[in-house]
PDB file of N, CA and C in Angstrom:
ATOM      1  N   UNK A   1     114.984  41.648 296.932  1.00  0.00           N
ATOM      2  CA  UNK A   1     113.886  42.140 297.740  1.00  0.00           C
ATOM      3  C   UNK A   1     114.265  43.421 298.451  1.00  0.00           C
ATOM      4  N   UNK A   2     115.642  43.777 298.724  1.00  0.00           N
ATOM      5  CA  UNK A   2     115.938  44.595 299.486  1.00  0.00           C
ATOM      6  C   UNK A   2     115.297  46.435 298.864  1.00  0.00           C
ATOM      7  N   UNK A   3     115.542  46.428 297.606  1.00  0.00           N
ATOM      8  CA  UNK A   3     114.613  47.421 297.006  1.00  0.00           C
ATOM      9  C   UNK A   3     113.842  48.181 297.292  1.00  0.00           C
ATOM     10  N   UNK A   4     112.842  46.378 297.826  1.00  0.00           N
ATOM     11  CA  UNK A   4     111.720  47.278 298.236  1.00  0.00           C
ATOM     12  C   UNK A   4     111.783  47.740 299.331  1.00  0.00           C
ATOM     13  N   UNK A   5     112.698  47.972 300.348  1.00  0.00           N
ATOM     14  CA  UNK A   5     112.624  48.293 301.738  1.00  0.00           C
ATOM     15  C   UNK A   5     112.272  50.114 301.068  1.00  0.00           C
ATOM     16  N   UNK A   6     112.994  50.460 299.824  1.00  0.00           N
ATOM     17  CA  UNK A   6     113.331  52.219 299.291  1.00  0.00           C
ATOM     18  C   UNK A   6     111.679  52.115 298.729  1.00  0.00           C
ATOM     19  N   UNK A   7     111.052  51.395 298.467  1.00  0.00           N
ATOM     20  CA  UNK A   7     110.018  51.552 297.442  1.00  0.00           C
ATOM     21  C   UNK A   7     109.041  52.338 298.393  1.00  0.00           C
ATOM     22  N   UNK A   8     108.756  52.090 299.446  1.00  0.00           N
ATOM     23  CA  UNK A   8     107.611  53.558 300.336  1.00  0.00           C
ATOM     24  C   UNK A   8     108.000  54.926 300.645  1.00  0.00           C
ATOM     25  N   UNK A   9     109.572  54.974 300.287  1.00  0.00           N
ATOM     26  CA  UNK A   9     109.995  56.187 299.989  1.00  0.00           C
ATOM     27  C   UNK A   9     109.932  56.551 298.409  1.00  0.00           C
ATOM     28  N   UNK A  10     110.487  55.872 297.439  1.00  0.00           N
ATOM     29  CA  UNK A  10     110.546  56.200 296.211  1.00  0.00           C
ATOM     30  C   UNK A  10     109.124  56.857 295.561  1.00  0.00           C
ATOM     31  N   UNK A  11     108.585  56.152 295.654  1.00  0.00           N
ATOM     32  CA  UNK A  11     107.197  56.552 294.710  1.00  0.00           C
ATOM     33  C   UNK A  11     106.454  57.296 295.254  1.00  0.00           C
ATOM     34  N   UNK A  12     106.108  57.748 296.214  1.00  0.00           N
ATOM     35  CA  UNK A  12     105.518  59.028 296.128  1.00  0.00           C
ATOM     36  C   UNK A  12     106.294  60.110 295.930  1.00  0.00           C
ATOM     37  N   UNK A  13     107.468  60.202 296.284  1.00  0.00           N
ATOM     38  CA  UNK A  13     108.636  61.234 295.834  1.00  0.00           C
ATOM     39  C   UNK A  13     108.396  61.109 294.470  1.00  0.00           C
ATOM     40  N   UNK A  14     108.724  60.300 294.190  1.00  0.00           N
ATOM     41  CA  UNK A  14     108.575  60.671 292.197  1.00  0.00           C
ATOM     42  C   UNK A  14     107.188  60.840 292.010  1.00  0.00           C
ATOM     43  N   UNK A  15     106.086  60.514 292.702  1.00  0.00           N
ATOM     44  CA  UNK A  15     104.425  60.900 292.237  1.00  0.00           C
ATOM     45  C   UNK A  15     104.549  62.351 292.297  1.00  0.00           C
ATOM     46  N   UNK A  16     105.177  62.929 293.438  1.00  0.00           N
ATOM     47  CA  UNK A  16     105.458  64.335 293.779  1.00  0.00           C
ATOM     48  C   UNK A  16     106.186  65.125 292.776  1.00  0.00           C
ATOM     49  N   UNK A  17     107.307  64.335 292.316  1.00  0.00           N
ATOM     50  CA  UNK A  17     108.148  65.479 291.366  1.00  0.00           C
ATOM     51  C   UNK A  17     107.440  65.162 290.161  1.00  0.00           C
ATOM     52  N   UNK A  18     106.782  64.589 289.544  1.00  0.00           N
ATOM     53  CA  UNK A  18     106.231  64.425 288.665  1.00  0.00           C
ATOM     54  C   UNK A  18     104.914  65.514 288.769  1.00  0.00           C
ATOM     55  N   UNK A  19     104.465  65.288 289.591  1.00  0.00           N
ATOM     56  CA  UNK A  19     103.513  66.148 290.193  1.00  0.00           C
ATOM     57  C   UNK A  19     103.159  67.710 290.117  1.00  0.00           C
ATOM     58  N   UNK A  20     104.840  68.248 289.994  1.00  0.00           N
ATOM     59  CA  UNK A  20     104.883  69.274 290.383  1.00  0.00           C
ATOM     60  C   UNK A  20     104.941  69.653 288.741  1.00  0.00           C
ATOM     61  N   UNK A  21     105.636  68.708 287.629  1.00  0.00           N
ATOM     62  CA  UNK A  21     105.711  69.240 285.978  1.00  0.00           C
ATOM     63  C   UNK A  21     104.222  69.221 285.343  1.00  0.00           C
ATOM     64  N   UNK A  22     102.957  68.514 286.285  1.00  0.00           N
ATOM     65  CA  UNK A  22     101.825  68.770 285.726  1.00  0.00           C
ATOM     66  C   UNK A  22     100.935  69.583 286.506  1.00  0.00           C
ATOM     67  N   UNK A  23     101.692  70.165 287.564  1.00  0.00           N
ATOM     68  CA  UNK A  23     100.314  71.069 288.423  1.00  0.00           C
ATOM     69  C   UNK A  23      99.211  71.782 287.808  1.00  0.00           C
ATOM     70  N   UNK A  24      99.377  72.196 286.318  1.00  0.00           N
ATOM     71  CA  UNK A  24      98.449  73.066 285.947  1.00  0.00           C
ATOM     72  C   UNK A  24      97.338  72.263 285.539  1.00  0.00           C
ATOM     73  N   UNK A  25      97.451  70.959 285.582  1.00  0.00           N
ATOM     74  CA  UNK A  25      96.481  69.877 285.326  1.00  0.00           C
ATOM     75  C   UNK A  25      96.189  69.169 285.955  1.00  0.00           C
ATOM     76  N   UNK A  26      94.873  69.451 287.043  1.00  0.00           N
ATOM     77  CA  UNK A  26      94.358  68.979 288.222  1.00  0.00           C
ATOM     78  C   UNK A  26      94.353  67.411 288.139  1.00  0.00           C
ATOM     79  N   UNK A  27      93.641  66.941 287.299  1.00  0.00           N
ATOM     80  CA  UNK A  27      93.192  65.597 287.141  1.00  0.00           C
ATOM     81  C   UNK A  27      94.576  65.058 287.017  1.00  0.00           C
ATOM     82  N   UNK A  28      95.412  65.133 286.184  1.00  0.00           N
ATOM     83  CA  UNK A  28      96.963  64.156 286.050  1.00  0.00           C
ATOM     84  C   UNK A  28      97.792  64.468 287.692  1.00  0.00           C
ATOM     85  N   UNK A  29      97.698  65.597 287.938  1.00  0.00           N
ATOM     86  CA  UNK A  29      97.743  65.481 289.174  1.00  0.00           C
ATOM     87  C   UNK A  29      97.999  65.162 290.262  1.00  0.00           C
ATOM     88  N   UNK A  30      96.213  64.774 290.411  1.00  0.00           N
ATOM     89  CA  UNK A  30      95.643  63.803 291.098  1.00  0.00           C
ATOM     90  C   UNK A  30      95.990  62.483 291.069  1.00  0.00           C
ATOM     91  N   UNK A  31      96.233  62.025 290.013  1.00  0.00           N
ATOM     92  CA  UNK A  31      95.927  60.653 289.086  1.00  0.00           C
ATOM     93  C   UNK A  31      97.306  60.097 289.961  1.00  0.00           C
ATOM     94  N   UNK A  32      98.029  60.880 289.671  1.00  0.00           N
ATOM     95  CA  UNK A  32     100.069  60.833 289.967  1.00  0.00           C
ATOM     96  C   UNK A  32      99.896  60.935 291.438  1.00  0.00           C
ATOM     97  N   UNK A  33      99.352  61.482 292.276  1.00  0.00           N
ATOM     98  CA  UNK A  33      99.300  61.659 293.510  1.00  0.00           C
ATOM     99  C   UNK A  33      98.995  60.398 294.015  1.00  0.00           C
ATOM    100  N   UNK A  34      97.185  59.379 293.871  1.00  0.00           N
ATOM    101  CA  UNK A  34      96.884  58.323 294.142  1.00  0.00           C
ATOM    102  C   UNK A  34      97.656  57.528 293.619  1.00  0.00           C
ATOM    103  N   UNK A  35      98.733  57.108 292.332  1.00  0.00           N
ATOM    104  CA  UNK A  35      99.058  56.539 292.011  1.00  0.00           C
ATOM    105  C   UNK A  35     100.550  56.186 292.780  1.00  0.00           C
ATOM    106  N   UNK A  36     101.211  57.297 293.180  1.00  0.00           N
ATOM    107  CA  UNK A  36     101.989  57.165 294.069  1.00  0.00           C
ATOM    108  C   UNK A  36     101.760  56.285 295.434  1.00  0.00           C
ATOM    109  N   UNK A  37     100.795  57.085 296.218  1.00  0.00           N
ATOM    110  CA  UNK A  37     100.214  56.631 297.523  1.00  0.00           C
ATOM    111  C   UNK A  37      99.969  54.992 297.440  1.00  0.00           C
ATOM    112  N   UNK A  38      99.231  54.597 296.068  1.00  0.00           N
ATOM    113  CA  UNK A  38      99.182  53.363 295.780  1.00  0.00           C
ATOM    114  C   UNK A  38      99.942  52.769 295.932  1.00  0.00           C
ATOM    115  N   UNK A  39     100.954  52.906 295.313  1.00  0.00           N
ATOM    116  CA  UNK A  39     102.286  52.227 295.210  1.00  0.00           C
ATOM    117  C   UNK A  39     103.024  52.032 296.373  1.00  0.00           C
ATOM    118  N   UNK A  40     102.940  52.477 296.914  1.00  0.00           N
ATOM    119  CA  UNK A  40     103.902  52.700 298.153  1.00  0.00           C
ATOM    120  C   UNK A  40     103.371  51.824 299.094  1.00  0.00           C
ATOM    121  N   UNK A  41     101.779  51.658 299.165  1.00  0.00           N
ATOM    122  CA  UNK A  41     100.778  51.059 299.912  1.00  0.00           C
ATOM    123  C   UNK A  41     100.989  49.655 299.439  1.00  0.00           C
ATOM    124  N   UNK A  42     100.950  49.440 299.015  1.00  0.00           N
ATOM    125  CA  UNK A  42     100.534  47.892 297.860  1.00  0.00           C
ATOM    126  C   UNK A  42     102.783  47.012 298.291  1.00  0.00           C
ATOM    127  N   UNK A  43     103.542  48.337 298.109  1.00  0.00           N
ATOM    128  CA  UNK A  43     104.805  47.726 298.179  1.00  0.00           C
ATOM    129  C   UNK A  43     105.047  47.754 300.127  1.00  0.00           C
ATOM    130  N   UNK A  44     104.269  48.151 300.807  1.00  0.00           N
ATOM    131  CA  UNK A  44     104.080  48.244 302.309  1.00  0.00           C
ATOM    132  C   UNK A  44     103.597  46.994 302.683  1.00  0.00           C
ATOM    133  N   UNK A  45     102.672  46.701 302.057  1.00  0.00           N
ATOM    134  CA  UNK A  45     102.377  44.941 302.120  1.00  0.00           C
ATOM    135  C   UNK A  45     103.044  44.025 301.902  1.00  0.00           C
ATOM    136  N   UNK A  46     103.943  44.328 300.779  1.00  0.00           N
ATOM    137  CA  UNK A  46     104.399  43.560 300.233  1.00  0.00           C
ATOM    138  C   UNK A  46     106.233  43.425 301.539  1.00  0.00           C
ATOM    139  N   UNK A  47     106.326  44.187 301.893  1.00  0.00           N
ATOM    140  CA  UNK A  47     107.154  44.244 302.794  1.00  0.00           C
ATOM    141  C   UNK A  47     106.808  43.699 304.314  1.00  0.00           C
ATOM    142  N   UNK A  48     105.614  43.915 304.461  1.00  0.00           N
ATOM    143  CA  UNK A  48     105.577  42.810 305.888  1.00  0.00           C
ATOM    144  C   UNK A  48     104.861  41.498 305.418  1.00  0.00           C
ATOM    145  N   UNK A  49     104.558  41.284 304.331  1.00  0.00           N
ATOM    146  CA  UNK A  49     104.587  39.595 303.883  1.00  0.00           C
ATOM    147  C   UNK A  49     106.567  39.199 303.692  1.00  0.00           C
ATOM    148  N   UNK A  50     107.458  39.699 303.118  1.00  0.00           N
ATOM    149  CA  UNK A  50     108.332  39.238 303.208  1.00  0.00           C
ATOM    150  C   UNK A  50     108.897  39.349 304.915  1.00  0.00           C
ATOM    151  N   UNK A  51     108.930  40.049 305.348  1.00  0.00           N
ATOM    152  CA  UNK A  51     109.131  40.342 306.509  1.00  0.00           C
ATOM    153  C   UNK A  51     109.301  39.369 307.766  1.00  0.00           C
ATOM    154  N   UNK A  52     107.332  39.212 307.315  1.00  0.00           N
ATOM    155  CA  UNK A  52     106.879  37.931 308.251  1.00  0.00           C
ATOM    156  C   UNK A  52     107.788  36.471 308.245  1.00  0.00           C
ATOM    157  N   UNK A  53     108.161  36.509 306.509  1.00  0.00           N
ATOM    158  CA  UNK A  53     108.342  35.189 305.829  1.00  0.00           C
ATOM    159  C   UNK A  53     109.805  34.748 306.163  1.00  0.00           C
ATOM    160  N   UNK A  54     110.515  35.689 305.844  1.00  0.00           N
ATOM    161  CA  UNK A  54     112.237  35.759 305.707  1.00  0.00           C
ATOM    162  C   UNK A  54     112.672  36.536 306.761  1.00  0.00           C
ATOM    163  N   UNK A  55     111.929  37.496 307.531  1.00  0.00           N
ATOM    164  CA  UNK A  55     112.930  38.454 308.987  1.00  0.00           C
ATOM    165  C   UNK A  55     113.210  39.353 308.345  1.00  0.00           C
ATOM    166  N   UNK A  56     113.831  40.315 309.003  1.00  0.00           N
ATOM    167  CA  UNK A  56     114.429  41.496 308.937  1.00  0.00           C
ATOM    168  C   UNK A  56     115.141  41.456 307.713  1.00  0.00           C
ATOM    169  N   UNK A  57     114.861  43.080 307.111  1.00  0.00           N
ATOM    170  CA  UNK A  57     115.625  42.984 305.722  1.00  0.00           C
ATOM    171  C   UNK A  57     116.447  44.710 306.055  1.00  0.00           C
ATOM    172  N   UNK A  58     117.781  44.419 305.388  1.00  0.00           N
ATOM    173  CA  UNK A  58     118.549  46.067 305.270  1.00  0.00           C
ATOM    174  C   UNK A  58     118.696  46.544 303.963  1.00  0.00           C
ATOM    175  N   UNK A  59     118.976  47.604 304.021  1.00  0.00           N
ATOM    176  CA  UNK A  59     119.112  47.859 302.322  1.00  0.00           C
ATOM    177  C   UNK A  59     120.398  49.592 302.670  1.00  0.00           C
ATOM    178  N   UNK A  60     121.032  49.106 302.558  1.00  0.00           N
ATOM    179  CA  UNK A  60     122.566  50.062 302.918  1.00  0.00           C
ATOM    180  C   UNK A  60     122.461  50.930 301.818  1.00  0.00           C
ATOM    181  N   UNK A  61     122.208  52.218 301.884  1.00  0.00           N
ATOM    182  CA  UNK A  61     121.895  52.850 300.713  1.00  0.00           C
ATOM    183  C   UNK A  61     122.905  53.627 299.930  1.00  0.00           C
ATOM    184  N   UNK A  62     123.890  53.159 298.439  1.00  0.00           N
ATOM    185  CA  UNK A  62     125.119  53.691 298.295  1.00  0.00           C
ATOM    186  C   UNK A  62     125.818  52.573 298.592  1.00  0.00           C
ATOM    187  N   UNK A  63     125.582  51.747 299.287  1.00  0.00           N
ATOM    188  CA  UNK A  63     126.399  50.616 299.539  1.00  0.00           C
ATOM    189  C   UNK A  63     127.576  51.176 300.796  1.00  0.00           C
ATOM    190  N   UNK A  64     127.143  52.279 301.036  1.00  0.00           N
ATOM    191  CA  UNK A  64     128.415  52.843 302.427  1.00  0.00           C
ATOM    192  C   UNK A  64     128.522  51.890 303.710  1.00  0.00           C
ATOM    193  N   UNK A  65     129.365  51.882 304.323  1.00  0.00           N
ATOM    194  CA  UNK A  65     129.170  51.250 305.496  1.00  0.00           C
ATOM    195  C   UNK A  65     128.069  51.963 306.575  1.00  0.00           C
ATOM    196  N   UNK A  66     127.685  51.447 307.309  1.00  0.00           N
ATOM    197  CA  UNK A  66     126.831  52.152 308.372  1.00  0.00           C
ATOM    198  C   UNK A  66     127.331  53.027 309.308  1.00  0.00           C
ATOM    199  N   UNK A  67     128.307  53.541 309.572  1.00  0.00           N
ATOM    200  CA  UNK A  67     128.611  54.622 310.178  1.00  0.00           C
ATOM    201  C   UNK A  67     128.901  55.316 309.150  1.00  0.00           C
ATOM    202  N   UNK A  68     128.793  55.681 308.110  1.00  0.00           N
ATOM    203  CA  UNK A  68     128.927  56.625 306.611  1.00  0.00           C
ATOM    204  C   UNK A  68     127.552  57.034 306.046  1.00  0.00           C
ATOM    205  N   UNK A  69     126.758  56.093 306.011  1.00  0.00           N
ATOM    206  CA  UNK A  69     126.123  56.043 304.640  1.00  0.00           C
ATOM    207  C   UNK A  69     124.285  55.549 305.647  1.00  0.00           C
ATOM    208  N   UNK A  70     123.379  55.732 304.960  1.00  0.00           N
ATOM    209  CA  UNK A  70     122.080  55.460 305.369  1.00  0.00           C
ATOM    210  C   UNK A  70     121.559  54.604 305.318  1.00  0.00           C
ATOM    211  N   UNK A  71     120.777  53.699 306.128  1.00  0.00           N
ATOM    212  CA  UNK A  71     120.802  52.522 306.530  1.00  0.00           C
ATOM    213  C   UNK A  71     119.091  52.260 306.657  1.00  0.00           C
ATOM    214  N   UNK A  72     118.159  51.443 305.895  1.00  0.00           N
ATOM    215  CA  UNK A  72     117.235  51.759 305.788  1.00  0.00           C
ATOM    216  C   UNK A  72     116.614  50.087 306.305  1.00  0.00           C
ATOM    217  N   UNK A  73     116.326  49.746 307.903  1.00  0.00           N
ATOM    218  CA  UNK A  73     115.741  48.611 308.226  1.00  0.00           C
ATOM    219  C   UNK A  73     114.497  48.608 308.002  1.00  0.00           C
ATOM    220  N   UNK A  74     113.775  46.944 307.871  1.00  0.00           N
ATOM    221  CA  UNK A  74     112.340  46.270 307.794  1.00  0.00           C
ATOM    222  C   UNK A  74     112.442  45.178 308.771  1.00  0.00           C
ATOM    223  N   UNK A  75     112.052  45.760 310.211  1.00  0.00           N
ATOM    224  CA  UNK A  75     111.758  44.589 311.212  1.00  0.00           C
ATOM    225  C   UNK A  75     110.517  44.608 311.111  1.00  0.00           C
ATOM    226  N   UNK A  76     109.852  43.743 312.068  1.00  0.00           N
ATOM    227  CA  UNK A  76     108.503  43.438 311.963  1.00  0.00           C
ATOM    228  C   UNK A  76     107.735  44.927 312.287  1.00  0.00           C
ATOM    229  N   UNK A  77     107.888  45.262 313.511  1.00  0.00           N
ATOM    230  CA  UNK A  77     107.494  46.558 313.907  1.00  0.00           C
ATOM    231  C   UNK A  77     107.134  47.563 312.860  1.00  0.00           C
ATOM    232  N   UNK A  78     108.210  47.909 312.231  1.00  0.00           N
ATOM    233  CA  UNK A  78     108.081  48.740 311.276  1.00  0.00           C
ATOM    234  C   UNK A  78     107.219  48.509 310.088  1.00  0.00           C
ATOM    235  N   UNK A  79     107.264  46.990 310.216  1.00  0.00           N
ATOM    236  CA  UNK A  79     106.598  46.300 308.702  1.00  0.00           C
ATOM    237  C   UNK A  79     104.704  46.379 309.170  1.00  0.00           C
ATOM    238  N   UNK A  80     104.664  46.664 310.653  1.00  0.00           N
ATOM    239  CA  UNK A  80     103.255  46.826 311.089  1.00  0.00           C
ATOM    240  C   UNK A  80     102.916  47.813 310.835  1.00  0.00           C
ATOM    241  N   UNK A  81     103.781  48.501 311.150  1.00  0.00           N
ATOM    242  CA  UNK A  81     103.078  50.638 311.404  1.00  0.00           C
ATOM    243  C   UNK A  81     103.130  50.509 309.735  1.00  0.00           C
ATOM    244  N   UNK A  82     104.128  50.459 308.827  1.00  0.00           N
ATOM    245  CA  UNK A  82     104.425  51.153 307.694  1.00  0.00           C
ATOM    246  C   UNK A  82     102.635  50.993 306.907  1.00  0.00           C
ATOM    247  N   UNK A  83     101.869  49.903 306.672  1.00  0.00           N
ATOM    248  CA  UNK A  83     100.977  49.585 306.248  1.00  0.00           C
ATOM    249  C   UNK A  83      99.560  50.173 306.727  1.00  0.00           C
ATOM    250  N   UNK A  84      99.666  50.382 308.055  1.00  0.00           N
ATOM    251  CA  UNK A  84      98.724  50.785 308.515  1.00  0.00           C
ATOM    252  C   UNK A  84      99.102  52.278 308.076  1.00  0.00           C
ATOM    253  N   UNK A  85      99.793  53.313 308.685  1.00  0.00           N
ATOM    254  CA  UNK A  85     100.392  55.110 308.017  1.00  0.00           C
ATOM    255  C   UNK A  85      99.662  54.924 306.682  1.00  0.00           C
ATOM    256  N   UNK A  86     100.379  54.363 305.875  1.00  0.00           N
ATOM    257  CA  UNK A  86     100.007  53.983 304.230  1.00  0.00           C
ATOM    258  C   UNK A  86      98.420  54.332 304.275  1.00  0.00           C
ATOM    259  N   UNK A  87      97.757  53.310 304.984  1.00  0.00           N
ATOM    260  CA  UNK A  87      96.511  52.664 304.354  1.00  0.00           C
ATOM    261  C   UNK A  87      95.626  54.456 304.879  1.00  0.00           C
ATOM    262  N   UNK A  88      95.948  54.585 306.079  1.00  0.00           N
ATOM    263  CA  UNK A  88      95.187  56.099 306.284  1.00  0.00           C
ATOM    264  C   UNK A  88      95.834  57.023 305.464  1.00  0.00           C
ATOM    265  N   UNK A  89      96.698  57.649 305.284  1.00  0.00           N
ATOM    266  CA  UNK A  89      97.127  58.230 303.786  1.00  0.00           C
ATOM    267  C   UNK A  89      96.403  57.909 302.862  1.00  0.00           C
ATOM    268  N   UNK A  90      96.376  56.791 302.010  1.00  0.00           N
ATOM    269  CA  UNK A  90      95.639  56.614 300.714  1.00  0.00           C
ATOM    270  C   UNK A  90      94.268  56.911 301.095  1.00  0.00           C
ATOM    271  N   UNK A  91      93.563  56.450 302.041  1.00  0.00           N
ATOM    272  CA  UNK A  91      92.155  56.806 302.287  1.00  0.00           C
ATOM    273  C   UNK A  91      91.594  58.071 302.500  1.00  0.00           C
ATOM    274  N   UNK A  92      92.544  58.935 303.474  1.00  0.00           N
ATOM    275  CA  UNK A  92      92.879  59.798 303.506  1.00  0.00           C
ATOM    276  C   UNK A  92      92.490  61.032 302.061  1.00  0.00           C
ATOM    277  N   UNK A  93      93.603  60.688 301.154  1.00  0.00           N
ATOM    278  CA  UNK A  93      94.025  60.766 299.927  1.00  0.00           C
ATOM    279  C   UNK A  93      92.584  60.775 298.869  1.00  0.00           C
ATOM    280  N   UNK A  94      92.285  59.724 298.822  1.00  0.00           N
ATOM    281  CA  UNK A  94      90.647  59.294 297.896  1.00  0.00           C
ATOM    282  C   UNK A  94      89.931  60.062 298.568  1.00  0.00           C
ATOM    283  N   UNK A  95      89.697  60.338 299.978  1.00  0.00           N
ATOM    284  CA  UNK A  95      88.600  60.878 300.503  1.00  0.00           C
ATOM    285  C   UNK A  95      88.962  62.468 299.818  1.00  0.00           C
ATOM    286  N   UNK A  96      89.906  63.314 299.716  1.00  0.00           N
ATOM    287  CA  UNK A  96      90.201  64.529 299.674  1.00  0.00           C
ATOM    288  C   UNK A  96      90.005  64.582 298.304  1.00  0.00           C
TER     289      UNK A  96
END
């Protein structure tokens, strides 16, 4: 599960770099843009249902220790805001 703590960072970064090898094609785009935002949204949920379920999750990124290396928590707090940011983004997003 810890994965997904990277997954609201991952995918729109890659919707983005992907993004950028089809700019001359509005619609794919687009398509890659919502599809990102999606993703990220849908795995934002999916992170404060585990959240709620199991507590706090870390995901040590590199496997470094924490005074080295980047350290990416899912407390509840975060598991509140992250979904809500998301959900105005994507709407956001469709509306534009």
């Amino acid at each position: 599960m810890n994965i997904l703590v990277a997954l609201p960072i991952l995918a729109p970064l890659l919707a983005s770099g992907l993004g950028l090898l089809v700019r001359q094609h509005a619609k794919w785009r687009d398509l890659l843009t919502i599809t990102g935002v999606f993703t990220a949204t849908a795995s934002a949920f999916a992170i404060l249902w585990n959240v709620d379920a199991d507590g706090t999750h870390v995901l040590r990124v590199g496997g470094w220790s924490p005074e080295l290396g980047i350290v990416l928590v899912a407390d509840l707090f975060a598991a509140l805001v992250l979904p809500v940011a998301l959900s105005i983004i994507l709407v956001t997003e469709l509306f534009a």
